[in-house]
N, C-alpha and C. Protein backbone atom coordinates (compact mmCIF):
# COMPACT_ATOMS: atom_id res chain seq x y z
N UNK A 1 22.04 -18.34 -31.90
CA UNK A 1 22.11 -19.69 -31.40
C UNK A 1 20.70 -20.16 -31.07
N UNK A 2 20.20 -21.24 -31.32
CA UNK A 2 18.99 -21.84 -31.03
C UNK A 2 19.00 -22.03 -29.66
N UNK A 3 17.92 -22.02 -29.47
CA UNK A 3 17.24 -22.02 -27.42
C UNK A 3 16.89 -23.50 -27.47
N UNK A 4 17.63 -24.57 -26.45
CA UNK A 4 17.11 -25.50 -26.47
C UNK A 4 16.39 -25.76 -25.13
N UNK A 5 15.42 -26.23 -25.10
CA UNK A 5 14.76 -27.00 -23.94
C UNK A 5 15.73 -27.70 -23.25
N UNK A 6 15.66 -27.47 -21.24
CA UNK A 6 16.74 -27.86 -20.53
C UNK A 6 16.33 -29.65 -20.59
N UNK A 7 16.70 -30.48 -20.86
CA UNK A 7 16.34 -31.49 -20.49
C UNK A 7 16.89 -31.98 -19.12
N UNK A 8 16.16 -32.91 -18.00
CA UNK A 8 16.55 -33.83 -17.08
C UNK A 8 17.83 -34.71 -17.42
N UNK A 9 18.46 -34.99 -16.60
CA UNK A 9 19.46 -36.00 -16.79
C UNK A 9 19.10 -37.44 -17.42
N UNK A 10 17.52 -37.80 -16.61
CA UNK A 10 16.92 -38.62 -17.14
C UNK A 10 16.17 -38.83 -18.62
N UNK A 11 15.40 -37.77 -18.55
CA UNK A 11 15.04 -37.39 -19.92
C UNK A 11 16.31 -37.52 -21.60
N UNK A 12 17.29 -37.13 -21.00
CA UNK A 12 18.55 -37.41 -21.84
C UNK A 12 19.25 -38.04 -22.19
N UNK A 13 19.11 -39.24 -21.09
CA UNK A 13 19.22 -40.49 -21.30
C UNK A 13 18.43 -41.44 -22.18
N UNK A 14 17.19 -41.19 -21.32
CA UNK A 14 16.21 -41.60 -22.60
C UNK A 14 16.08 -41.35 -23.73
N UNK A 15 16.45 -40.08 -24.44
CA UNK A 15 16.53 -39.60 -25.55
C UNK A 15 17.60 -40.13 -26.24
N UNK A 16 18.66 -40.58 -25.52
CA UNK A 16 19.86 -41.20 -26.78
C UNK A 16 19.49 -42.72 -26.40
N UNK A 17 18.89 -43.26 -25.78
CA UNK A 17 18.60 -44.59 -25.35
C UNK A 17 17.93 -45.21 -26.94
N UNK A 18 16.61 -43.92 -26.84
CA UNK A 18 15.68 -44.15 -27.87
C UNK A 18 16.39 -44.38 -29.55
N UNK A 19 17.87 -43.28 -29.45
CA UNK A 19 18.40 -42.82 -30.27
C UNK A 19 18.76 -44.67 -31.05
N UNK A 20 19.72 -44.91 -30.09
CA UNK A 20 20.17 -46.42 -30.07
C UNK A 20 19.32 -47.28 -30.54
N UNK A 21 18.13 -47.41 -30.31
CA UNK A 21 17.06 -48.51 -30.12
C UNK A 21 16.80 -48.04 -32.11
N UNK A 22 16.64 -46.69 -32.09
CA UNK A 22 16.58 -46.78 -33.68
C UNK A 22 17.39 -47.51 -34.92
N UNK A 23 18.73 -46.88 -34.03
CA UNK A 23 19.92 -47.81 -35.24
C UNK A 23 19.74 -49.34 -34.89
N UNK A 24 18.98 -49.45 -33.91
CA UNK A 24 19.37 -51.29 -33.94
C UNK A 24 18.31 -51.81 -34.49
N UNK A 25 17.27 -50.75 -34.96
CA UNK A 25 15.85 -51.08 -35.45
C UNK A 25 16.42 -51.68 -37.15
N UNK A 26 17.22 -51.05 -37.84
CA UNK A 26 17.31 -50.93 -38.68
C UNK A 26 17.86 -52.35 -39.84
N UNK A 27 17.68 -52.77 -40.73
CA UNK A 27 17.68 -53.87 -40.90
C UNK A 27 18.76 -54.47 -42.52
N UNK A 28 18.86 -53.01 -42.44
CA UNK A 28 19.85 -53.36 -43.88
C UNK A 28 21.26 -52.13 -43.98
N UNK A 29 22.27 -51.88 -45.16
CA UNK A 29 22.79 -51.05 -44.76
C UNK A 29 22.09 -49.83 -45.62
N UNK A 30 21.10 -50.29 -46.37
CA UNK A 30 20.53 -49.07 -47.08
C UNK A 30 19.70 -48.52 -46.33
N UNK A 31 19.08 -49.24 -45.43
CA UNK A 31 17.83 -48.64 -44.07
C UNK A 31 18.71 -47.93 -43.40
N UNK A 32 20.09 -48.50 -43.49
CA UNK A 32 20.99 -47.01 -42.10
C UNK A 32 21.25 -46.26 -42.57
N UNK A 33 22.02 -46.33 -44.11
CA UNK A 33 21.97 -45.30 -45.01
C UNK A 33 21.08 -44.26 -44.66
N UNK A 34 20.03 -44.23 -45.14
CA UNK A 34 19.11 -43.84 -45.22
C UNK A 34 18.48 -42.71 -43.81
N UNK A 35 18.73 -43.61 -43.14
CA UNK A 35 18.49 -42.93 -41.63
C UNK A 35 19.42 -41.98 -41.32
N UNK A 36 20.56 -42.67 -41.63
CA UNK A 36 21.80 -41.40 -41.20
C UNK A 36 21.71 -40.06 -41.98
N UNK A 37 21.41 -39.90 -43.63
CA UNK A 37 20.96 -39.58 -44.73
C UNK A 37 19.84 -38.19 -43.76
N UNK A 38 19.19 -38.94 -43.23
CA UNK A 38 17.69 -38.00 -42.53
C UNK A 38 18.65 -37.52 -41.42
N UNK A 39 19.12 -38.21 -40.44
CA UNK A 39 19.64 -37.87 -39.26
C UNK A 39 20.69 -36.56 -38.77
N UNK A 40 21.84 -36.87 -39.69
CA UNK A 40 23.10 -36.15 -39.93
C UNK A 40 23.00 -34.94 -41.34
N UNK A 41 23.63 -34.21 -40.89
CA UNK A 41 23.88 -32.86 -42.09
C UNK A 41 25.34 -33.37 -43.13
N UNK A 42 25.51 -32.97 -44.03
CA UNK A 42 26.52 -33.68 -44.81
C UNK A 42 27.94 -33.30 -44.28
N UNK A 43 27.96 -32.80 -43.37
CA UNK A 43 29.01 -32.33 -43.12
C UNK A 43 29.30 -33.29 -41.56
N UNK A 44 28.18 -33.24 -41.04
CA UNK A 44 28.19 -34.66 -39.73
C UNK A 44 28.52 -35.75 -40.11
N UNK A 45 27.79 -36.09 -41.42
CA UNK A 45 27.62 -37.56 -42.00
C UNK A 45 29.34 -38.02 -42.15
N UNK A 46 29.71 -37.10 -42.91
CA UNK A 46 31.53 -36.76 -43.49
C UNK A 46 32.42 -37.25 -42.61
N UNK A 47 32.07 -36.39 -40.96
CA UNK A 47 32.92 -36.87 -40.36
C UNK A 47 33.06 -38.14 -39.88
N UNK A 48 31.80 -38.55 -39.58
CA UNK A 48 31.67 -39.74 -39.03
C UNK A 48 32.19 -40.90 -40.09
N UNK A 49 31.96 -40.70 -41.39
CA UNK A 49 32.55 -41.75 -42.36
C UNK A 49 34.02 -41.21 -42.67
N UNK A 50 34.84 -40.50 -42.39
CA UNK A 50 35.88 -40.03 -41.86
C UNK A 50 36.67 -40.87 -40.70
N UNK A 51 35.94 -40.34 -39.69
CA UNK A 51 36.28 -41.50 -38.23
C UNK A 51 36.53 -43.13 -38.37
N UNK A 52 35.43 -43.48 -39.59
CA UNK A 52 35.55 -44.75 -39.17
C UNK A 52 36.63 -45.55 -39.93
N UNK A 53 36.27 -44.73 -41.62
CA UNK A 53 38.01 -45.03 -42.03
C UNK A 53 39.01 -45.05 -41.34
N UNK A 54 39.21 -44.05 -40.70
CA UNK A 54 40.44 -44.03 -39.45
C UNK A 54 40.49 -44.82 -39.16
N UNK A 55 39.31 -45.79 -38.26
CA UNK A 55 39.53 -46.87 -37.47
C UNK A 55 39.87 -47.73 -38.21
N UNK A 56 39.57 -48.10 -39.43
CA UNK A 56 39.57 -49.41 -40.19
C UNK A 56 41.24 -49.66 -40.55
N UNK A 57 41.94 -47.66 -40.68
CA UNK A 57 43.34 -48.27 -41.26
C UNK A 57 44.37 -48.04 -40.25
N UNK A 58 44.13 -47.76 -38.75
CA UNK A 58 44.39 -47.92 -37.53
C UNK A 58 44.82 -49.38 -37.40
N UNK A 59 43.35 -49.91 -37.59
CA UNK A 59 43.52 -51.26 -37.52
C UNK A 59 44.50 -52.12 -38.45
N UNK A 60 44.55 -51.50 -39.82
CA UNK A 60 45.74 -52.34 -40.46
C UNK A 60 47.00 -51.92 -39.92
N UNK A 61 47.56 -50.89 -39.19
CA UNK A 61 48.60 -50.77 -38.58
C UNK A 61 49.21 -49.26 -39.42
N UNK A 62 48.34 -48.92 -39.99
CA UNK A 62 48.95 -47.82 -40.81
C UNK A 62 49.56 -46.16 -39.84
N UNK A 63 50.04 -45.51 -40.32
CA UNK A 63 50.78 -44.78 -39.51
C UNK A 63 49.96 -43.18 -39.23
N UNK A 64 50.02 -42.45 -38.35
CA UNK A 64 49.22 -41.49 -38.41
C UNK A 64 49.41 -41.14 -39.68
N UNK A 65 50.76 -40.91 -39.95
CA UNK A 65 51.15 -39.47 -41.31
C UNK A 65 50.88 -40.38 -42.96
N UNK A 66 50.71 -41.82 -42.60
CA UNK A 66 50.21 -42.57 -44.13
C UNK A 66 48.73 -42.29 -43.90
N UNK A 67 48.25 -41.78 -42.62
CA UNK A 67 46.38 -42.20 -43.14
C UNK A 67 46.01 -40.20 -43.42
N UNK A 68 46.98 -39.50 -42.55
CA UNK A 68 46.69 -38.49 -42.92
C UNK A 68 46.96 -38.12 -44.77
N UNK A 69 48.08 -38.57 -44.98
CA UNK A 69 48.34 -38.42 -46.35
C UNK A 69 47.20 -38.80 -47.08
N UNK A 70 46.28 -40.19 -46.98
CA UNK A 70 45.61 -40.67 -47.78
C UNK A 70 44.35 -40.31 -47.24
N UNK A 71 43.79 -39.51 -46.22
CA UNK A 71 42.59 -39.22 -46.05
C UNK A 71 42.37 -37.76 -46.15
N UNK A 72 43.47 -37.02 -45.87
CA UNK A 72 43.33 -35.64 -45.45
C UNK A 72 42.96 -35.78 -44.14
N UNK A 73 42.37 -36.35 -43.16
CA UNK A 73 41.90 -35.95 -41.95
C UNK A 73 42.69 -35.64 -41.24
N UNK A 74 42.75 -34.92 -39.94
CA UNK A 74 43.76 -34.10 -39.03
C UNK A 74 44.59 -34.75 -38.64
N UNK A 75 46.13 -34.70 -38.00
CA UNK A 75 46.57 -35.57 -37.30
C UNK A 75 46.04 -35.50 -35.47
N UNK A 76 45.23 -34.48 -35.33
CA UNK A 76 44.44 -34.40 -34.12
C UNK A 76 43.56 -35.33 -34.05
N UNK A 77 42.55 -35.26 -35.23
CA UNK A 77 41.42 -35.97 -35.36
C UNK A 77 42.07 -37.47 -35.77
N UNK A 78 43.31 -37.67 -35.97
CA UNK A 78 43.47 -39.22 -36.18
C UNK A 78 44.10 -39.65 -34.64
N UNK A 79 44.59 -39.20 -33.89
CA UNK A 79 45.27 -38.79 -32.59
C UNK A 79 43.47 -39.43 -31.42
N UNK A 80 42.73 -38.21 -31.82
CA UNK A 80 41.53 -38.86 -31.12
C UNK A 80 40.97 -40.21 -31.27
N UNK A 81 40.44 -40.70 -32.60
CA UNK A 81 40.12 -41.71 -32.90
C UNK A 81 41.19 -42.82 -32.11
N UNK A 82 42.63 -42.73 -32.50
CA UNK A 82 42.96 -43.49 -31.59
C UNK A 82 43.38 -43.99 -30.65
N UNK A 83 42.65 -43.06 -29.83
CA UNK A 83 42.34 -42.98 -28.15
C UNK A 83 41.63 -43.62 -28.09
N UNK A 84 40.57 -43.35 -28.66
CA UNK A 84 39.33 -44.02 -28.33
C UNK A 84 39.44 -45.43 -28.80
N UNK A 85 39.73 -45.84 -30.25
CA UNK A 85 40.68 -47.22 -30.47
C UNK A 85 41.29 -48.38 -29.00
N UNK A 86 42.31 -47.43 -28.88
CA UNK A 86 42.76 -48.14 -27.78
C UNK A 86 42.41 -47.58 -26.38
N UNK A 87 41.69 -46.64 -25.75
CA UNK A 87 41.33 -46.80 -24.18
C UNK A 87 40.04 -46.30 -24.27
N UNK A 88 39.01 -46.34 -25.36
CA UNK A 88 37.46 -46.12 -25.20
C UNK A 88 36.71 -47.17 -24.51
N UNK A 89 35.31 -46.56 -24.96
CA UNK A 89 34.63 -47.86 -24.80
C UNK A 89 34.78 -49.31 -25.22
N UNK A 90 35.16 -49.49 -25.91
CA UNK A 90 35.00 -50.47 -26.69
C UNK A 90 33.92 -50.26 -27.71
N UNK A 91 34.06 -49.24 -28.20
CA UNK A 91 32.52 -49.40 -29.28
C UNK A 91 33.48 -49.40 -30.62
N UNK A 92 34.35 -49.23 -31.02
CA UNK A 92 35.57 -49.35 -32.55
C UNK A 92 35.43 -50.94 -32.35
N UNK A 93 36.46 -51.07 -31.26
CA UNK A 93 36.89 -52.41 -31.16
C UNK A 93 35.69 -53.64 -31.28
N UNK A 94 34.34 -53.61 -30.59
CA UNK A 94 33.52 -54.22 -31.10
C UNK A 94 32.97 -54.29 -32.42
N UNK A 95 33.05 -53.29 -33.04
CA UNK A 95 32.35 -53.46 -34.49
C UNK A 95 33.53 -54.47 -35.23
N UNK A 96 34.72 -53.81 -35.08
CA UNK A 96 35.67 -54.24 -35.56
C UNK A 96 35.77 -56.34 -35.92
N UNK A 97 35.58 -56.25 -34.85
CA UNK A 97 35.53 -57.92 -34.43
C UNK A 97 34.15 -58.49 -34.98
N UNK A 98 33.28 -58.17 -35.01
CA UNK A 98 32.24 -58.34 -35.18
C UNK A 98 31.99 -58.13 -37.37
N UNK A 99 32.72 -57.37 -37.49
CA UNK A 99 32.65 -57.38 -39.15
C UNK A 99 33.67 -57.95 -39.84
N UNK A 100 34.63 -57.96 -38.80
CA UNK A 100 35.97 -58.60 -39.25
C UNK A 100 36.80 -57.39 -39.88
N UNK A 101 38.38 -57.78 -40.08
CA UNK A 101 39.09 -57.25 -40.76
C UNK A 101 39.05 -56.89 -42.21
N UNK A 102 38.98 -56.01 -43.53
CA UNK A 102 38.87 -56.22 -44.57
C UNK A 102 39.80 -56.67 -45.25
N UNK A 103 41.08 -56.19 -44.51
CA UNK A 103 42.60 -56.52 -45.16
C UNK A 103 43.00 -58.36 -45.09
């Protein structure tokens, strides 16, 4: 296992603060591409474009066992997503609104 440096509470904050300030730096979807591309391992990248499908066919109303059928993803991991869907932050639900529906 890799030894990581203890960081401050503060320090850690700052570090995903900074994290943030990058993706909002970014100015196209090939610049996020790209970043995520550097950022994430293909197997991080996966899930996360995984997750968000979830959210997108959450949002059309689709059923756990139709998105599991058509994604393969877990019915755990579709179970989480929509938790977070409906009692997270609001960080699904904002993008959501903000890009609109595709359907």
């Amino acid at each position: 296992m890799k030894d990581h440096r203890i960081l401050s509470s503060q320090e850690e904050q700052a570090a995903e603060t900074e994290l943030y300030r990058a993706v909002l730096a970014l100015g196209s979807t090939e610049e996020c591409r790209n970043f995520f591309n550097d950022l994430c391992t293909p197997a991080e990248l996966q899930a996360m474009k995984d997750r968000w499908f979830v959210v997108e066919l959450l949002d059309e109303g689709k059923t756990y066992r139709d998105i599991h059928d058509l994604t393969g993803v877990s019915i755990t991991t579709i179970g989480r997503v929509a938790r977070c869907l409906n009692n997270g932050a609001d960080g699904y639900a904002t993008v959501i609104k903000r890009i609109g529906n595709k359907s």
